[in-house]
Protein backbone atom coordinates (compact mmCIF):
# COMPACT_ATOMS: atom_id res chain seq x y z
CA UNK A 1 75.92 127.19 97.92
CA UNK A 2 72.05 127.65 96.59
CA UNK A 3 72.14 131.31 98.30
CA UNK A 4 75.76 131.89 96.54
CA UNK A 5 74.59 131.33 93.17
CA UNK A 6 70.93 132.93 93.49
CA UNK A 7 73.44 135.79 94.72
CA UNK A 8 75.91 135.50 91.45
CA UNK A 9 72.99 135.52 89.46
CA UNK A 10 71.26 138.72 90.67
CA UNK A 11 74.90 140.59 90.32
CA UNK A 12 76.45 138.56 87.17
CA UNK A 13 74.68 140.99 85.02
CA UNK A 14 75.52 144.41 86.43
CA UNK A 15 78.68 146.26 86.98
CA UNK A 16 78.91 145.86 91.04
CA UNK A 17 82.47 145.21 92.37
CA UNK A 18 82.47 142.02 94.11
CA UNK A 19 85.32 140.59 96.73
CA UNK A 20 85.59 137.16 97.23
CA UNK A 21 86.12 135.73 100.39
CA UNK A 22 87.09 131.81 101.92
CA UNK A 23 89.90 129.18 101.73
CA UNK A 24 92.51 128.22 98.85
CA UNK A 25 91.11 126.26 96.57
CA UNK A 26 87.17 126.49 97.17
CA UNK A 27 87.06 127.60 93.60
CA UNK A 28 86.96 131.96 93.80
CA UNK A 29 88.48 132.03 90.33
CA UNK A 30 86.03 129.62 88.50
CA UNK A 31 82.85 131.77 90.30
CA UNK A 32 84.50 134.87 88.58
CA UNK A 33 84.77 133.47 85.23
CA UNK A 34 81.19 132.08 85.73
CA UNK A 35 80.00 136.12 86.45
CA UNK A 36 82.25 137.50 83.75
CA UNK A 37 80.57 134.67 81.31
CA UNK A 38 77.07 135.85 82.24
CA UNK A 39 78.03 139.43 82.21
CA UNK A 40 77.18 142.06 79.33
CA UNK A 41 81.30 142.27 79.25
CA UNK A 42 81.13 138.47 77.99
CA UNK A 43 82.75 139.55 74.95
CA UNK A 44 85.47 141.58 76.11
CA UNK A 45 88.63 140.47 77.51
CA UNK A 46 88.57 138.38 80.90
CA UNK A 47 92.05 139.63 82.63
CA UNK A 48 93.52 137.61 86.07
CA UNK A 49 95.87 138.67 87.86
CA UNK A 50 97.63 136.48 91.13
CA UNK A 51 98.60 139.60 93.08
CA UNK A 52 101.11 137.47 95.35
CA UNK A 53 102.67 136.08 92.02
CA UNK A 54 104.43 139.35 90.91
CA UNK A 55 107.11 140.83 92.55
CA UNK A 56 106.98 144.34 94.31
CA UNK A 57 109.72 145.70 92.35
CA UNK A 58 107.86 144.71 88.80
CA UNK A 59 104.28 145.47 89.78
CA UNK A 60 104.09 148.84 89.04
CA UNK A 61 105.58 148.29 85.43
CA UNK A 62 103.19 144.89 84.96
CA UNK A 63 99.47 146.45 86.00
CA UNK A 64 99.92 149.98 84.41
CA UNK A 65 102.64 149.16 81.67
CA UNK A 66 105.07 151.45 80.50
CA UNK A 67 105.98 154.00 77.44
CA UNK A 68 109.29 153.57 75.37
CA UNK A 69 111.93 154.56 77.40
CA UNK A 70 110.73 154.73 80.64
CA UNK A 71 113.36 152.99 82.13
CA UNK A 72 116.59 150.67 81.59
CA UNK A 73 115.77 147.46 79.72
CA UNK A 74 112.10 148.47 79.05
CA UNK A 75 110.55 147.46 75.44
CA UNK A 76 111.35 149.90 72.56
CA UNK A 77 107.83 150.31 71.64
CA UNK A 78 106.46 150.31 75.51
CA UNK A 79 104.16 147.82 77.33
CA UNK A 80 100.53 147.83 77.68
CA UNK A 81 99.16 146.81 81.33
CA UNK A 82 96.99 144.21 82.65
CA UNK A 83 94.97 147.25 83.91
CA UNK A 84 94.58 148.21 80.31
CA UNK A 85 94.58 145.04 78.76
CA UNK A 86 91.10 144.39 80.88
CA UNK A 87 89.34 147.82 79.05
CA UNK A 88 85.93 146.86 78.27
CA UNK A 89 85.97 143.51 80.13
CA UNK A 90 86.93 141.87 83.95
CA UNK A 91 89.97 142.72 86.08
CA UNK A 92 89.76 139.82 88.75
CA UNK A 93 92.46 140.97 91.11
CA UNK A 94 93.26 137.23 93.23
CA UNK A 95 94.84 137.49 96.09
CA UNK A 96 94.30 140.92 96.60
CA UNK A 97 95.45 140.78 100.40
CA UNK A 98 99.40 140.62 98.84
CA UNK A 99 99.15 143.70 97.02
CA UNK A 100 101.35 145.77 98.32
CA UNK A 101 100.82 149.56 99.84
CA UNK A 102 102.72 151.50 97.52
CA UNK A 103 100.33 149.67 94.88
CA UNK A 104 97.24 149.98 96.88
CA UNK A 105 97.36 153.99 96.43
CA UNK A 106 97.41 153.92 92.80
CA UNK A 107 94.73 150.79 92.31
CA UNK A 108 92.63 153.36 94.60
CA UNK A 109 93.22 155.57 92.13
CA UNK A 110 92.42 154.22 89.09
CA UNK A 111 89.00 152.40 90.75
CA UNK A 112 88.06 156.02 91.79
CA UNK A 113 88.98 157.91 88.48
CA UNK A 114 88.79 155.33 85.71
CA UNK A 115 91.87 156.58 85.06
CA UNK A 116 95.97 155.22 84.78
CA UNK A 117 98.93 156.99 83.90
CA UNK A 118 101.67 154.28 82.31
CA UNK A 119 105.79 154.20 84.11
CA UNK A 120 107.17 157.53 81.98
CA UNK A 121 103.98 158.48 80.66
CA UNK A 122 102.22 162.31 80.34
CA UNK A 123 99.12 161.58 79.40
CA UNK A 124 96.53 159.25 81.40
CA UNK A 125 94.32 156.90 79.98
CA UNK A 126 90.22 155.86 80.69
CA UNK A 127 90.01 153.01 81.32
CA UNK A 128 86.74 151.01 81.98
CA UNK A 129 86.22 147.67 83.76
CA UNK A 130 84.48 145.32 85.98
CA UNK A 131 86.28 144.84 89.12
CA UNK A 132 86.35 141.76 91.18
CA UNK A 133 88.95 140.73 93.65
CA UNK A 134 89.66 137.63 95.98
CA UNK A 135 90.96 136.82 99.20
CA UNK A 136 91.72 133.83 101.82
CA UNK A 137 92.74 136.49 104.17
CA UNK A 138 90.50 138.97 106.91
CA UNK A 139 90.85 142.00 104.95
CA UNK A 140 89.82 143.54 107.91
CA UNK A 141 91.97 142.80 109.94
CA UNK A 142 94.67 143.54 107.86
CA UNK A 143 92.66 147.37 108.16
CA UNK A 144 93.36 147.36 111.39
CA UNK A 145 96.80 146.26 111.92
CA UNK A 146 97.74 148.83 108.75
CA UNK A 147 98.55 146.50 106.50
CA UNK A 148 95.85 147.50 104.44
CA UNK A 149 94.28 150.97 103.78
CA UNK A 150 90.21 151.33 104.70
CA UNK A 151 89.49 153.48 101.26
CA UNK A 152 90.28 150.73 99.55
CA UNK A 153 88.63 148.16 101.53
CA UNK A 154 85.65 149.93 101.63
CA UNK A 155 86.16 150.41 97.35
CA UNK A 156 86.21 146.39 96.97
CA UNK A 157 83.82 145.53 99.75
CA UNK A 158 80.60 146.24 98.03
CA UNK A 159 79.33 142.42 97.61
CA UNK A 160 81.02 140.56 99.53
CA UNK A 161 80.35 137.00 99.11
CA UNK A 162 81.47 134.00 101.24
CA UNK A 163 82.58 131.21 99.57
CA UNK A 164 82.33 128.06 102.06
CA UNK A 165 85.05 124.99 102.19
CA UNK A 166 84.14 121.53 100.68
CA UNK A 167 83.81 120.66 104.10
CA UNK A 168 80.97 122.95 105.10
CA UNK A 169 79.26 121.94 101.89
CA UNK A 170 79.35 118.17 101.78
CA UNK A 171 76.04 117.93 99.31
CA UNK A 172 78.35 119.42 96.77
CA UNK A 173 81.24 117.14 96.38
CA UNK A 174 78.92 114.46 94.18
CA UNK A 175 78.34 117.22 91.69
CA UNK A 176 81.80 118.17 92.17
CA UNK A 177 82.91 115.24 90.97
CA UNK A 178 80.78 114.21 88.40
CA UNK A 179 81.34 117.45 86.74
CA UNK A 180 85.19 117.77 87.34
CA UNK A 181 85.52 114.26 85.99
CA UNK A 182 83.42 114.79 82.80
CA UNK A 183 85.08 117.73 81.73
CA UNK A 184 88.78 115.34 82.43
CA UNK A 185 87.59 112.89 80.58
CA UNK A 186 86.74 115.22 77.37
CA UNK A 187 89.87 117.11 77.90
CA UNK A 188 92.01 114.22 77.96
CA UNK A 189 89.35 111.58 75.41
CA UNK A 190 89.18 109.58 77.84
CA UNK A 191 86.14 107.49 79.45
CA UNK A 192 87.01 106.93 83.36
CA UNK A 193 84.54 105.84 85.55
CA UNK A 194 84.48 105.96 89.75
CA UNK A 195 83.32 102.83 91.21
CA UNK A 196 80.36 103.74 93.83
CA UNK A 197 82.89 102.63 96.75
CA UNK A 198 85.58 105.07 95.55
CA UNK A 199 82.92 107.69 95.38
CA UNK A 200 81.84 106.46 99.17
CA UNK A 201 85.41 107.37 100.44
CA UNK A 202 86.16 110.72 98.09
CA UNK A 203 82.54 111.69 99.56
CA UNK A 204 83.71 111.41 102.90
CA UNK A 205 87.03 112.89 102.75
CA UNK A 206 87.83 116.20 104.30
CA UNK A 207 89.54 118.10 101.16
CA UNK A 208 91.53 120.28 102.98
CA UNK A 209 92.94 121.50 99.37
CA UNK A 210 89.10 122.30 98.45
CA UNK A 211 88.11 121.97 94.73
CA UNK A 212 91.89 123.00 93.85
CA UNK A 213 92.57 119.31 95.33
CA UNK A 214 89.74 117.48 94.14
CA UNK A 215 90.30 118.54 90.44
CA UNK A 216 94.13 117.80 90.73
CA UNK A 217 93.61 114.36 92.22
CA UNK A 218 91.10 113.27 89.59
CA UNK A 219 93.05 114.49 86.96
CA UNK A 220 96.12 112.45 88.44
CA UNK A 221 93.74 109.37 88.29
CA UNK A 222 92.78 109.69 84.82
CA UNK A 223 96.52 109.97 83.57
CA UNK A 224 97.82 107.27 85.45
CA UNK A 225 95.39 104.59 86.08
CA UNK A 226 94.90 102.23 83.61
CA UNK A 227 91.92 100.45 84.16
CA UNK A 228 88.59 102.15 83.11
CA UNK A 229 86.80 101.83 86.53
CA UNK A 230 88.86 103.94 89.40
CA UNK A 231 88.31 101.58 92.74
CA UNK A 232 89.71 102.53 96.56
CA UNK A 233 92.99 100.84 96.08
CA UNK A 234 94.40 103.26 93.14
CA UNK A 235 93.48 106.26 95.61
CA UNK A 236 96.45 107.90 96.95
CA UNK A 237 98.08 107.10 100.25
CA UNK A 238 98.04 110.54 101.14
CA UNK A 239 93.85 110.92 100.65
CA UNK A 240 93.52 106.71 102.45
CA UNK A 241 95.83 108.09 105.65
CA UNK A 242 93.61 111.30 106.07
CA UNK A 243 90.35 109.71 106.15
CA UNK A 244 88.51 110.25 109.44
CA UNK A 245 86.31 108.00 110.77
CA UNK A 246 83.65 107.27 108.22
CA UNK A 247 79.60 107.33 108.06
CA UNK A 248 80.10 104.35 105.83
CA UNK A 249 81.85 102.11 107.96
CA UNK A 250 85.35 102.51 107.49
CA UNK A 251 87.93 103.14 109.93
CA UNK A 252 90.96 105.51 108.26
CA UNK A 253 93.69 103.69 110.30
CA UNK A 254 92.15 99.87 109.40
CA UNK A 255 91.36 100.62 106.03
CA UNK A 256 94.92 99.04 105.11
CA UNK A 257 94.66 96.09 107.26
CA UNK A 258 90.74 95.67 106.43
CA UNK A 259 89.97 92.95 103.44
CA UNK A 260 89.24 94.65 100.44
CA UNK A 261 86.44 92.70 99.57
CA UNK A 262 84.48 93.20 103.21
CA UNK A 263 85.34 96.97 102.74
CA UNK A 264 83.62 97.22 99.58
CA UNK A 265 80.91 95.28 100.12
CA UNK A 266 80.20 98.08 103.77
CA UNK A 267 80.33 100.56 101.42
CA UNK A 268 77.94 99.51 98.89
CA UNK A 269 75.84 98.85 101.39
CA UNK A 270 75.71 102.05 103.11
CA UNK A 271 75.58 103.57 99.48
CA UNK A 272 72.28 101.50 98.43
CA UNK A 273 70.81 102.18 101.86
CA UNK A 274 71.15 105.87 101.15
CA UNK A 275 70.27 105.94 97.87
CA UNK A 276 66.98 103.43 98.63
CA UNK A 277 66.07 106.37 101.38
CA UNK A 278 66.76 109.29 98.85
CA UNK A 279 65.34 108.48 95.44
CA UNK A 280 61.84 107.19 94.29
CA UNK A 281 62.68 104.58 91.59
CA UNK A 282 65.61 102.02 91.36
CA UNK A 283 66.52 104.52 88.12
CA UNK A 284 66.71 107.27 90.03
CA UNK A 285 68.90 105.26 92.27
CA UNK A 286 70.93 104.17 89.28
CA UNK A 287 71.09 107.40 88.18
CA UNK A 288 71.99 108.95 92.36
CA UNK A 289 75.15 106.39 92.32
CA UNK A 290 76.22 106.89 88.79
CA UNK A 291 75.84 102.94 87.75
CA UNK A 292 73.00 101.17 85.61
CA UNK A 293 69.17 100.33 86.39
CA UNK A 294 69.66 96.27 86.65
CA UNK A 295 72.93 96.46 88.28
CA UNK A 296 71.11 98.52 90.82
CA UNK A 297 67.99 95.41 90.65
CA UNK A 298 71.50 92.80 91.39
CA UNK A 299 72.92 94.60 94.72
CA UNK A 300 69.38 94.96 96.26
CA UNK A 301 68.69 91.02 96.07
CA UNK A 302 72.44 90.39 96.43
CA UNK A 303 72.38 92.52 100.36
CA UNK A 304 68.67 92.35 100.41
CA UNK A 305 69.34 90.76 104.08
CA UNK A 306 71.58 93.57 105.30
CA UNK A 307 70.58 96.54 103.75
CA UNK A 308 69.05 99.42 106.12
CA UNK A 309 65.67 100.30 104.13
């Protein structure tokens, strides 16, 4: 992810249209607030749209709004659209792969002329924003089976930029969590803490729902645990049954069977070892597994005789 963000950095500040491309859930939508937050449009409206969310029949009338009138049941004073609405600021198009033809004409259109004409309008309006869109689907593929035209693909495809799973980016998921479960934590005043074992297991877990999942299951946590420190047992079922076989010692399919205390103890273990062969300092180390200095000084002399350093 180093590459990604020396990448958002270099484009955050210009205008360049930027697609997004990977999985559900690896967290497209947060990387375009991040560019629209370090943009020169910071201060203009940030518009997102879910282009499989609306329905064909209402798309039209919901991106390029409508004048007073148009149509049977419209507002008396028209409708402004989310094309408009983002004038000045970000139009991050998600999902961009379920917009349908009929709709991919006029976007062309407006990305080509800076210009929209509203559902029963005369007169077309400039318009000026910074387009990004998003996509868990080959784009190009969709070219060729004509389910997508090329102008347009060739309109949003000026940066692309791959954004890899969870899985491909496995340094990531202790920052991940640290961060996700700080901002939880403010956002719902509370003070929840994961125990180093729990973050052994949520480490070595596969997210197959990406940062989507991860943010949902430690939100989840926070609500409904009770206890201040989150340990292995109050994980889900659903996250304990999925585990694969683990570089800390754990078997998925034991894990239920194992005692508690031996698993824990494997895990701290395998933690410390790691941590003892990554950082300089037993407060670096405290600082690595997210516990204090002399609790760090007890678990060394406690496994001193089993520890791999």
């Amino acid at each position: 992810m180093q590459q990604v963000f020396k990448t958002l950095q270099r484009v955050a500040p210009t205008d360049a249209t930027i697609l997004f491309l990977g999985e559900s859930g690896v967290g497209k939508s947060t990387l375009t607030r991040f560019i629209h937050d370090y943009s020169d449009r910071h201060k203009e409206p940030f518009i997102e749209v879910n282009c499989s969310t609306i329905p064909e029949t209402l798309f039209e009338s919901e991106m390029f709004g409508y004048e007073p009138g148009a149509f049977t049941g419209a507002q008396k004073s028209g409708k402004q659209g989310l094309i408009e609405q983002a004038d000045q600021g970000t139009l991050f198009l998600d999902e961009i792969g379920e917009l349908p033809l009929s709709m991919q004409v006029k976007l062309l259109k407006v990305i080509q002329e800076r210009k929209l004409l509203r559902i029963g309008g005369k007169k077309e309006r400039h318009v000026n924003f910074r387009l990004i869109t998003a996509t868990n689907q080959d784009l190009k593929r969709m070219v060729d089976e004509g389910k997508f035209r090329l102008d347009l693909y060739y309109r949003l495809n000026v940066i692309p930029i791959h954004i890899p799973s969870l899985q491909e980016r496995k340094d990531d998921i202790t920052i991940l969590l640290k961060h996700y479960l700080q901002l939880l934590n403010v956002k719902y005043h509370e003070s929840k803490k994961l125990h180093a074992s729990t973050y052994a297991l949520l480490i070595d877990y596969e997210w197959p729902g990406n940062v989507r999942e991860m943010e949902n299951l430690l939100e989840r946590l926070i609500l409904t645990i009770d206890d201040e420190m989150i340990l292995p047992e109050h994980l889900p079922f659903e996250v304990k049954k999925n585990m694969k076989d683990s570089s800390w010692g754990l078997v998925s399919e034991n894990i239920e069977k194992t005692c508690l205390k031996e698993v824990l103890e494997n895990v701290e273990i395998q933690l410390l070892s790691r941590a003892y062969q990554e950082c300089k300092t037993t407060y670096d180390m405290a600082e690595y597994l997210g516990i204090s200095q002399p609790t760090i000084i007890y678990k060394l002399k406690k496994y001193k005789d089993r520890l791999s350093c």
